[in-house]
C-alpha atoms as a PDB file:
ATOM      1  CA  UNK A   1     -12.628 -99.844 -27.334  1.00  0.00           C
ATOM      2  CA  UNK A   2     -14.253 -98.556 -24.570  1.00  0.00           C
ATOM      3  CA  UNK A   3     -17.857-100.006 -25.207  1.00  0.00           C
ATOM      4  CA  UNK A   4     -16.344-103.640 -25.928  1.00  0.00           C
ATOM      5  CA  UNK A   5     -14.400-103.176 -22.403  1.00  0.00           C
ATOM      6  CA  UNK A   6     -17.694-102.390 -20.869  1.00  0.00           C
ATOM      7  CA  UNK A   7     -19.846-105.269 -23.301  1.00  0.00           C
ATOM      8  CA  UNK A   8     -17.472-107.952 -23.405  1.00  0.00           C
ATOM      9  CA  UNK A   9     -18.956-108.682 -26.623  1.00  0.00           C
ATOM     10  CA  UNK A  10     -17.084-109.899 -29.532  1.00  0.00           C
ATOM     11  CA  UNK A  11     -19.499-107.551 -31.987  1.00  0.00           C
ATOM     12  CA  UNK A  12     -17.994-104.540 -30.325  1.00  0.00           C
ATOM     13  CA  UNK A  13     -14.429-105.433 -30.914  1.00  0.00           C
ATOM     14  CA  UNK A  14     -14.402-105.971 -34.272  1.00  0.00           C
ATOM     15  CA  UNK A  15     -16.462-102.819 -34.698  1.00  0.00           C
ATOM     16  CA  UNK A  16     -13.389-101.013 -33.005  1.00  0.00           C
ATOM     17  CA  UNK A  17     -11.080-102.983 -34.890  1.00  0.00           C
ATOM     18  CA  UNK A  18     -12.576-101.934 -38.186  1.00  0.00           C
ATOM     19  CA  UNK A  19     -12.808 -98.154 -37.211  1.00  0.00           C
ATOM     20  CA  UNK A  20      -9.346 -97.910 -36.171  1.00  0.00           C
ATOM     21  CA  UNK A  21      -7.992 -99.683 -39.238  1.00  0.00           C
ATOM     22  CA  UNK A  22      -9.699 -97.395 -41.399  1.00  0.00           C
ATOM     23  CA  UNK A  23      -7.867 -94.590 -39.338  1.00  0.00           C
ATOM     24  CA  UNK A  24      -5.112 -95.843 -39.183  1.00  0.00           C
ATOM     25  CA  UNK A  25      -5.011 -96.320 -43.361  1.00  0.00           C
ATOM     26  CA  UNK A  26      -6.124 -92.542 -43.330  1.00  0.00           C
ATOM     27  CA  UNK A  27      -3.170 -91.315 -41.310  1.00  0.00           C
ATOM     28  CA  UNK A  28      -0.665 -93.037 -43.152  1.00  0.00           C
ATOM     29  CA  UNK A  29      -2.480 -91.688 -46.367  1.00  0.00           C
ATOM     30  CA  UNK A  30      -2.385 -88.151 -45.383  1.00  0.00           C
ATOM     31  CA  UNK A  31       1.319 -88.471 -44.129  1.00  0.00           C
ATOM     32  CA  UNK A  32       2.181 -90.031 -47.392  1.00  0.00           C
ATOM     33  CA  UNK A  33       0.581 -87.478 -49.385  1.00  0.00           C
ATOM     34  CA  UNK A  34       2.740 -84.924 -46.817  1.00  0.00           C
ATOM     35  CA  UNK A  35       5.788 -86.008 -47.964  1.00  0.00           C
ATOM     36  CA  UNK A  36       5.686 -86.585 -51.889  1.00  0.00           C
ATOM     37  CA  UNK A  37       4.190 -82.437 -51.593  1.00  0.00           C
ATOM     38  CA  UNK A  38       7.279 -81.931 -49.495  1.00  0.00           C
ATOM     39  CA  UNK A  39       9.941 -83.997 -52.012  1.00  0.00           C
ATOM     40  CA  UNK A  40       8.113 -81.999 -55.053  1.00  0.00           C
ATOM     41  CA  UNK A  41       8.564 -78.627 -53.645  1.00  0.00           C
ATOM     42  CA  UNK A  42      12.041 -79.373 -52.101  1.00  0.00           C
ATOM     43  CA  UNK A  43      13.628 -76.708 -54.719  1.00  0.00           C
ATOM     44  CA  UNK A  44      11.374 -73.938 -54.416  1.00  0.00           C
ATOM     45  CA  UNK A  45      10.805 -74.597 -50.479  1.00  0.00           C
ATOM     46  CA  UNK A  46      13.933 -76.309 -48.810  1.00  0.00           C
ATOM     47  CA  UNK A  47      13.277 -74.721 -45.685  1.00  0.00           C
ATOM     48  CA  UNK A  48      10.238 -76.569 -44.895  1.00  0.00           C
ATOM     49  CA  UNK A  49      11.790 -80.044 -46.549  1.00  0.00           C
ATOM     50  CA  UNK A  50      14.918 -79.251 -43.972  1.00  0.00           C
ATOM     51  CA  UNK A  51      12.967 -78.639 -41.132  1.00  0.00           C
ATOM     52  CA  UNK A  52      10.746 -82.160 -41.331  1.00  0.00           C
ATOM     53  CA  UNK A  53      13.983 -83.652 -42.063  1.00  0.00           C
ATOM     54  CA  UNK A  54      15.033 -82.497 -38.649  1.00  0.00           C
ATOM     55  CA  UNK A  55      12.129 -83.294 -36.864  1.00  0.00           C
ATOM     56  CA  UNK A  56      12.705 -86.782 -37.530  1.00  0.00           C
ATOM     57  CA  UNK A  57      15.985 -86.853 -36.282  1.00  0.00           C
ATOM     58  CA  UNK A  58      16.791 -88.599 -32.903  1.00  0.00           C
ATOM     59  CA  UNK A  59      20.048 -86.504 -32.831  1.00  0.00           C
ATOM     60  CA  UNK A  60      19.660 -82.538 -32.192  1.00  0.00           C
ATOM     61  CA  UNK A  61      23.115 -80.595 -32.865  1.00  0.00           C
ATOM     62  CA  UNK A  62      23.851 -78.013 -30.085  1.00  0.00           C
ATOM     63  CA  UNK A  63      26.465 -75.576 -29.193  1.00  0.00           C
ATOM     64  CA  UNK A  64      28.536 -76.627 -26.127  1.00  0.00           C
ATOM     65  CA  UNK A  65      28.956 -76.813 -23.374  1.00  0.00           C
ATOM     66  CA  UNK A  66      32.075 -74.839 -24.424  1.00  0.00           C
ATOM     67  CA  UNK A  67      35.093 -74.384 -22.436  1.00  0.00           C
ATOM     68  CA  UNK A  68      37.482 -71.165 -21.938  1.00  0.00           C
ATOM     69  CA  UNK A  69      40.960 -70.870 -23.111  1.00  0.00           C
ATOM     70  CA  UNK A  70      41.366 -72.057 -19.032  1.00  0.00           C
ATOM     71  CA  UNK A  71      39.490 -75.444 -19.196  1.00  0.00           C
ATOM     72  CA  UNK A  72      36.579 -74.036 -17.459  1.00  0.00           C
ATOM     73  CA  UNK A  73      32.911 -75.264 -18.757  1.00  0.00           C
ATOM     74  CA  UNK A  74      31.089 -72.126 -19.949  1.00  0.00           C
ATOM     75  CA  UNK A  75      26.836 -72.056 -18.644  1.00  0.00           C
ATOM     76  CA  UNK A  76      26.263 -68.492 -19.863  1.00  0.00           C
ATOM     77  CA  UNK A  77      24.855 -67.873 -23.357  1.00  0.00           C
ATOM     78  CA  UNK A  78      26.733 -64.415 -23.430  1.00  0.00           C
ATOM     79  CA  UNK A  79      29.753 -65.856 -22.752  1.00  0.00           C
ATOM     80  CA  UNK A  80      29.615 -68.657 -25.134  1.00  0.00           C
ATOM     81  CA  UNK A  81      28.342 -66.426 -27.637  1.00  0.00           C
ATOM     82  CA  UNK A  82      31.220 -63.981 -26.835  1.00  0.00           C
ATOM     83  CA  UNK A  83      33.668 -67.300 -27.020  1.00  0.00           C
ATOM     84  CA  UNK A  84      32.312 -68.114 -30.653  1.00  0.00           C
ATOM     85  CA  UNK A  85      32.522 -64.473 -31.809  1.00  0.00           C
ATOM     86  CA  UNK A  86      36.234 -63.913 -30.422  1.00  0.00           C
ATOM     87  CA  UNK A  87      37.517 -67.207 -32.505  1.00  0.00           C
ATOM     88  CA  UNK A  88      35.353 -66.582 -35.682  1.00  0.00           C
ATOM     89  CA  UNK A  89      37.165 -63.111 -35.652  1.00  0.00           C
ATOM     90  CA  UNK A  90      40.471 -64.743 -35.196  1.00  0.00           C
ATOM     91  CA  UNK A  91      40.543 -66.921 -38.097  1.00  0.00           C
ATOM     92  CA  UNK A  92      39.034 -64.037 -40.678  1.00  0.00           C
ATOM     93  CA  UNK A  93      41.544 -62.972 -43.302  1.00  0.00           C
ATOM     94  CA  UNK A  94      41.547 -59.644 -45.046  1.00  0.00           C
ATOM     95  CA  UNK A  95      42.962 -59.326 -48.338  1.00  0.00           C
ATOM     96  CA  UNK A  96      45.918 -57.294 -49.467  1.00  0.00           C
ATOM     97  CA  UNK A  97      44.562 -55.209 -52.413  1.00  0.00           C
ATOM     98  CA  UNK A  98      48.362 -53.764 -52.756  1.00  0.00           C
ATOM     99  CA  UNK A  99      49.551 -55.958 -55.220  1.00  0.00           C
ATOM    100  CA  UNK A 100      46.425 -56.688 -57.429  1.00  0.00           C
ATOM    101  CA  UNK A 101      47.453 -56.145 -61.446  1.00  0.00           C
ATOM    102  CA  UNK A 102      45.722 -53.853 -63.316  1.00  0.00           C
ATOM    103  CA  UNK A 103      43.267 -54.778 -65.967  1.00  0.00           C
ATOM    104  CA  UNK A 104      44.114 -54.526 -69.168  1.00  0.00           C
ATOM    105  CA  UNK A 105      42.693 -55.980 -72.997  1.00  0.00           C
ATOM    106  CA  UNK A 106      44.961 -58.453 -74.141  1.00  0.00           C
ATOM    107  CA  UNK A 107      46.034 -56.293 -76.780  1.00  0.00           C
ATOM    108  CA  UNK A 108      47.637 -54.420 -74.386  1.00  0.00           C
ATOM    109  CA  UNK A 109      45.064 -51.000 -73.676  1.00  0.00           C
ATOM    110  CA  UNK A 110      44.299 -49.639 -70.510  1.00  0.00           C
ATOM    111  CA  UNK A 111      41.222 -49.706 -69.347  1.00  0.00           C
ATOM    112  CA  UNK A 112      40.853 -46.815 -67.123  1.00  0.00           C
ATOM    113  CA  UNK A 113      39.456 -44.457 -70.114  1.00  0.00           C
ATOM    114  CA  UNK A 114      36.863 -46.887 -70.378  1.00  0.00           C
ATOM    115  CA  UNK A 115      35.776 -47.872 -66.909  1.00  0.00           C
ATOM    116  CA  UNK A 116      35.430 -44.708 -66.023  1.00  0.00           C
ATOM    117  CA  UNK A 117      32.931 -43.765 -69.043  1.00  0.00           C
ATOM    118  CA  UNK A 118      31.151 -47.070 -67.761  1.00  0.00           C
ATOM    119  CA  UNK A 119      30.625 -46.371 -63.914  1.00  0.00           C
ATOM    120  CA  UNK A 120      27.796 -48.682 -62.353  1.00  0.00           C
ATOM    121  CA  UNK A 121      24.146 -46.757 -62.150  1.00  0.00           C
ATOM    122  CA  UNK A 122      21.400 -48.939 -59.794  1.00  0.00           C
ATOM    123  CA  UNK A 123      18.155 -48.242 -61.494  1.00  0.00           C
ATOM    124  CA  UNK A 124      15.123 -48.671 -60.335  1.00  0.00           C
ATOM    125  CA  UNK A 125      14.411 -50.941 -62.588  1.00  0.00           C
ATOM    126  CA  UNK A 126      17.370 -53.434 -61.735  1.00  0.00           C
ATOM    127  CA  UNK A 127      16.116 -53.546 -58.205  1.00  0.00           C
ATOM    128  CA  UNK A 128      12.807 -54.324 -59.393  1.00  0.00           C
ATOM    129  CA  UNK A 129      13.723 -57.497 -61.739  1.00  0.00           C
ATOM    130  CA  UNK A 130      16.014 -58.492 -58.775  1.00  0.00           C
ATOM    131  CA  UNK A 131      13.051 -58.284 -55.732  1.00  0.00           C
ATOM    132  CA  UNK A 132      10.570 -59.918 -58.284  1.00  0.00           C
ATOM    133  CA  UNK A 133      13.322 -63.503 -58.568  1.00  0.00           C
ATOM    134  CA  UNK A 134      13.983 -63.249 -54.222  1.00  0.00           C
ATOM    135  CA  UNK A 135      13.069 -66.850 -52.894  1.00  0.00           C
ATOM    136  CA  UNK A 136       9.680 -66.040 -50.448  1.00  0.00           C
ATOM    137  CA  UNK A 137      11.162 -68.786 -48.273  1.00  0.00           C
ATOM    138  CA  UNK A 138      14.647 -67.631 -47.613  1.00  0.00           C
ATOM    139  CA  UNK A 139      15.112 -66.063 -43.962  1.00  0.00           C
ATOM    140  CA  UNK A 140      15.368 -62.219 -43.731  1.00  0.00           C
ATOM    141  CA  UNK A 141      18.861 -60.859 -42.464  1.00  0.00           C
ATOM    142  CA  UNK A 142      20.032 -58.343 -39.803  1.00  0.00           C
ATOM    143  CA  UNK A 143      17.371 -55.496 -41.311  1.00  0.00           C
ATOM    144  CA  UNK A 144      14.637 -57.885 -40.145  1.00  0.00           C
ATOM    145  CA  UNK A 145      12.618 -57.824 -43.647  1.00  0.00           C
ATOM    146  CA  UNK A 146      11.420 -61.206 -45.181  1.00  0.00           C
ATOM    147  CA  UNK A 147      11.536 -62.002 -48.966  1.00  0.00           C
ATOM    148  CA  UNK A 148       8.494 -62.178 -49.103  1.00  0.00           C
ATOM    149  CA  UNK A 149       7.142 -58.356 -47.956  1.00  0.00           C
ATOM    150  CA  UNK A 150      10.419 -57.363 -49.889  1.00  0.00           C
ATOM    151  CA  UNK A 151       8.703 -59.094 -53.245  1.00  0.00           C
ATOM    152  CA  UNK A 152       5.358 -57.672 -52.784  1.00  0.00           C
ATOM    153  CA  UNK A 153       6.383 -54.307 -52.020  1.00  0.00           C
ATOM    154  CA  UNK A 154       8.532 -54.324 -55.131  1.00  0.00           C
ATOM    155  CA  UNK A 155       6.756 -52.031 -56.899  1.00  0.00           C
ATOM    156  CA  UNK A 156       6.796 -49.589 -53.937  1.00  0.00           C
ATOM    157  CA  UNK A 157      10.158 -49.818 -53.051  1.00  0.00           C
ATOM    158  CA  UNK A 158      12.335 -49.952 -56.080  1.00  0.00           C
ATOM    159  CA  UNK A 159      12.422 -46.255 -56.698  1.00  0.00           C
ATOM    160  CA  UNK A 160      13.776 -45.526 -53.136  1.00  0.00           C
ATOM    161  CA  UNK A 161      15.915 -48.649 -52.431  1.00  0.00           C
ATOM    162  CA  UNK A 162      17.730 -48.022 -55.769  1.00  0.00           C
ATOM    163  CA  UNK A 163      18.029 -44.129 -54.584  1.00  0.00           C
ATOM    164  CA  UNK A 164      19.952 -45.283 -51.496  1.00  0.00           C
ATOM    165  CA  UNK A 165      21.914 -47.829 -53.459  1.00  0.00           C
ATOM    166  CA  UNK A 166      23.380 -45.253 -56.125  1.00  0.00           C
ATOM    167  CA  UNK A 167      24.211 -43.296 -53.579  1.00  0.00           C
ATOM    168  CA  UNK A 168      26.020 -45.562 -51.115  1.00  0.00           C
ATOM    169  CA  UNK A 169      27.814 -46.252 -54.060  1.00  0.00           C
ATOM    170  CA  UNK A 170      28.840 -42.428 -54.857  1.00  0.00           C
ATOM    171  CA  UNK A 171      29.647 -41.833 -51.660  1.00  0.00           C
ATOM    172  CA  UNK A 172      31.115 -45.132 -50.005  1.00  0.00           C
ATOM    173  CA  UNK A 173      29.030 -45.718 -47.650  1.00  0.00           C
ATOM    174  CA  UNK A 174      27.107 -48.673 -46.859  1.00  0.00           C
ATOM    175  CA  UNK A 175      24.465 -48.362 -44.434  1.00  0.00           C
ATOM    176  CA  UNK A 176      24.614 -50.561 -40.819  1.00  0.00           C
ATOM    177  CA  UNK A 177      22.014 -52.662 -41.116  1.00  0.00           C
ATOM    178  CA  UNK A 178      22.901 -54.018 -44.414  1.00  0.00           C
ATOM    179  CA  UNK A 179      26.636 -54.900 -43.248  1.00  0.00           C
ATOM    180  CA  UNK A 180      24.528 -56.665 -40.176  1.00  0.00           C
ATOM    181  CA  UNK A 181      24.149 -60.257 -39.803  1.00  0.00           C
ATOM    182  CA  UNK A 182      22.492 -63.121 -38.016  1.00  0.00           C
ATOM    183  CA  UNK A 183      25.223 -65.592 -36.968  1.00  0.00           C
ATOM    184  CA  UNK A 184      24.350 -68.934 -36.161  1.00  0.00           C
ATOM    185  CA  UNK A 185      27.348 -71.641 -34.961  1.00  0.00           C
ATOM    186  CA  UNK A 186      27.444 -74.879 -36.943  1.00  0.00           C
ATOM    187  CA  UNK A 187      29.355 -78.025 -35.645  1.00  0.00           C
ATOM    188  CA  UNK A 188      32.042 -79.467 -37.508  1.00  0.00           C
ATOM    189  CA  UNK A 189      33.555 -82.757 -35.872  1.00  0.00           C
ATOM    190  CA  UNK A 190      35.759 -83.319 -32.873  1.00  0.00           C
ATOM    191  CA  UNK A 191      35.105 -81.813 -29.262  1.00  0.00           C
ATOM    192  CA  UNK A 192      31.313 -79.479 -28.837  1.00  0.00           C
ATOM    193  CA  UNK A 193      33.066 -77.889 -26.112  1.00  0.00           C
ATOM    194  CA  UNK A 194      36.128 -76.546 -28.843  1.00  0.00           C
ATOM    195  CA  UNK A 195      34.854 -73.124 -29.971  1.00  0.00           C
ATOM    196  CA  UNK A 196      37.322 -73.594 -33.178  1.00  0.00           C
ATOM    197  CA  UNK A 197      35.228 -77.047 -34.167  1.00  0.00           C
ATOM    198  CA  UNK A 198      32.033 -74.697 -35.447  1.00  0.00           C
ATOM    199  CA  UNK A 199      31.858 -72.500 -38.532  1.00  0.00           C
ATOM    200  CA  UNK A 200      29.936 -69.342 -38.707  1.00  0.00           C
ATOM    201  CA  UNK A 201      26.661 -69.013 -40.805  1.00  0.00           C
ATOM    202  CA  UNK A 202      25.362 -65.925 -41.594  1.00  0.00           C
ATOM    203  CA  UNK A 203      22.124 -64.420 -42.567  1.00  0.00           C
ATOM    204  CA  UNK A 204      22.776 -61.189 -43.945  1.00  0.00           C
ATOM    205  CA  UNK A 205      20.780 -58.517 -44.959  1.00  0.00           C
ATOM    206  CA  UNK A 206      18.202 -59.131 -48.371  1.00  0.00           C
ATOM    207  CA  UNK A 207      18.568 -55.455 -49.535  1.00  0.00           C
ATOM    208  CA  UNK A 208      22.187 -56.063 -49.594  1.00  0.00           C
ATOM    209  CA  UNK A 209      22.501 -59.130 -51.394  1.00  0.00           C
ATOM    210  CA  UNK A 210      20.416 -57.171 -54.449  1.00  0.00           C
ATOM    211  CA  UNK A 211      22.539 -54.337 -54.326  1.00  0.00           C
ATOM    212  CA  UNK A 212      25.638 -56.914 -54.678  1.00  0.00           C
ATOM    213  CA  UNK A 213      23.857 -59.189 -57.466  1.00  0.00           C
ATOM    214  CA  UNK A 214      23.385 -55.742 -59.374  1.00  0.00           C
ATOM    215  CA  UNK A 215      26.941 -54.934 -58.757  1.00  0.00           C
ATOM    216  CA  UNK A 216      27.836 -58.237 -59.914  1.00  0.00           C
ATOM    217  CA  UNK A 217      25.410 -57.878 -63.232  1.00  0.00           C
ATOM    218  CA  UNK A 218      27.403 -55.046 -64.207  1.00  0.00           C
ATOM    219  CA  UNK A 219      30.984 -56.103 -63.370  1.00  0.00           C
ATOM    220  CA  UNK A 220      30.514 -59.160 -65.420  1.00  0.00           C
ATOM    221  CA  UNK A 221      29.059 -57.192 -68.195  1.00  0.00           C
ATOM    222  CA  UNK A 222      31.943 -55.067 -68.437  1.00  0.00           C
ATOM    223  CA  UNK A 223      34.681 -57.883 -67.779  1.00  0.00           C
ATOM    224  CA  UNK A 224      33.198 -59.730 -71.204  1.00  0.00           C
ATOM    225  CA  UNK A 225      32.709 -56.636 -73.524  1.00  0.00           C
ATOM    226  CA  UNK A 226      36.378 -56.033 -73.046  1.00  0.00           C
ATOM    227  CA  UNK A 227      36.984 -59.673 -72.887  1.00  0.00           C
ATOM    228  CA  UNK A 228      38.996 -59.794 -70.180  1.00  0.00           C
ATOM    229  CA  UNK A 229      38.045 -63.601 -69.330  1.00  0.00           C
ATOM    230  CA  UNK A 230      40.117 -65.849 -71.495  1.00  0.00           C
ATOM    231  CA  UNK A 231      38.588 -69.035 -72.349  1.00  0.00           C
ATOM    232  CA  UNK A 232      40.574 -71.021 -69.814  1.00  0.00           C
ATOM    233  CA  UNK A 233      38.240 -69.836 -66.966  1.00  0.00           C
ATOM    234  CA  UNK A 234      36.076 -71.985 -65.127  1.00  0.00           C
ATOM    235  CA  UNK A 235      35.611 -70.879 -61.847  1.00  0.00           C
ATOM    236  CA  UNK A 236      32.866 -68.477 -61.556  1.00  0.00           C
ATOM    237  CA  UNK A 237      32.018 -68.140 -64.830  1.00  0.00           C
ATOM    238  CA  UNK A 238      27.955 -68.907 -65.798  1.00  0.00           C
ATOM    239  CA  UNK A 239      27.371 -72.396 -67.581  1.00  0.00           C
ATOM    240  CA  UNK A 240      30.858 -73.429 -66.721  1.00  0.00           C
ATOM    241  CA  UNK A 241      32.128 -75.470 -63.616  1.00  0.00           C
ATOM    242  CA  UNK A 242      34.942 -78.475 -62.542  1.00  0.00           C
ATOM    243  CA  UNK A 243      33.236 -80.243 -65.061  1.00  0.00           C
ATOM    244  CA  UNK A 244      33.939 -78.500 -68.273  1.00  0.00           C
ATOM    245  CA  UNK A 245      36.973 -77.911 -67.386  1.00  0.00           C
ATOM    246  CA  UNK A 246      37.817 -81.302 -66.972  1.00  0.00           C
ATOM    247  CA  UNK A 247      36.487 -82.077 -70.021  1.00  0.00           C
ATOM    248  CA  UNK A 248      38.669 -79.157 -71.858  1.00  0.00           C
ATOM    249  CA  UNK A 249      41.315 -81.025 -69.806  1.00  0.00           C
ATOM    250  CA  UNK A 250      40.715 -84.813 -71.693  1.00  0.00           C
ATOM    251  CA  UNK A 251      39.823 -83.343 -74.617  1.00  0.00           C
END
């Protein structure tokens, strides 16, 4: 463009006209290309399909300005953070284990002699086949370690991470950092400025998620070989959901 603004010449333009066409057709090739890799990966990386989402939003979400129980607009981060943290605390429930039944076979047996023959033991090969499925992409909690150094190190770290879980388990104790999370603020509807219009999302710790999905493993294992799930469940029960038990329902 700028040697036809210095030639004048017709020749010149059309030379720029061509060039820029054919980059032009590029760009729009490339960013095409972009976004089919982006929609074909969406599964195993919806971080990265979220965040170009995002980017192409002309509407950013943010927290606040929030006001005090008082009226008063808050400017400090603390503060609002403090705000946030003082309602999200409010509304948390904790259960009343008092009244839970106790589990028994629908025959009628107790199943204390049995559970206790059958107490959970965290090998180090359970943590192993759980860090070798952790998503690489997923965000790493309040202990600060991505998936992805938690997958490669598997091999490392399987003997001593399923050391500390057996015995947090023996003894009761769950360490700090794995109880830790990243808390993020996510609007709902109504009023920004409403501290009880955002719900909490945490990030908690990796390490701790595998020592509850072993946990879990177990649990279930021992719920079915004393069938203590009668067929009328749906609700967190693998390959069943809303849907088979509607159709159960119309059947």
């Amino acid at each position: 463009m700028k040697k036809f603004s210095l030639s004048g010449e017709n020749v010149d333009y059309l030379q720029y006209t061509k060039i820029r066409n054919k980059a032009v057709k590029a760009v729009r090739a490339a960013k095409r290309k972009f976004e089919k890799k982006l929609a074909k990966t969406a599964k195993t990386n919806p971080k990265s399909f979220y965040a170009y989402v995002r980017s192409k939003s002309k509407t950013k979400d943010k927290v606040g300005p929030l006001k005090d129980d008082k009226g008063n607009v808050v400017n400090d981060d603390k503060i609002a953070a403090e705000l946030l943290n003082a309602y999200f605390a409010s509304v948390f429930t904790e259960e009343d284990g008092s009244s839970l039944m106790e589990l028994e076979v629908r025959a009628g047996k107790n199943l204390d002699v049995h559970l206790q023959s059958e107490l959970v033991e965290i090998t180090s090969n359970k943590v192993l086949n759980k860090l070798n499925k952790l998503q690489i992409n997923k965000s790493s909690g309040g202990e600060g370690l991505p998936s992805r150094v938690l997958r490669e190190l598997s091999n490392e770290i399987c003997v001593p991470l399923a050391y500390l879980m057996q015995n947090s388990l023996l003894e009761g104790v769950v360490p700090d950092d794995w109880k830790t999370a990243d808390v993020s603020p996510i609007f709902k509807k109504g009023s920004k400025s409403d501290p009880g219009n955002y719900r909490p999302v945490s990030l908690t710790s990796q390490i701790g998620k595998v020592m509850e999905s072993i946990l879990k493993d177990d649990m279930l294992e021992c719920i079915k070989k004393h069938n203590l799930i009668t067929e009328n469940q749906h609700g967190f029960v693998s390959k069943r959901s809303c849907l088979t038990n509607l159709l159960v329902s119309v059947a």
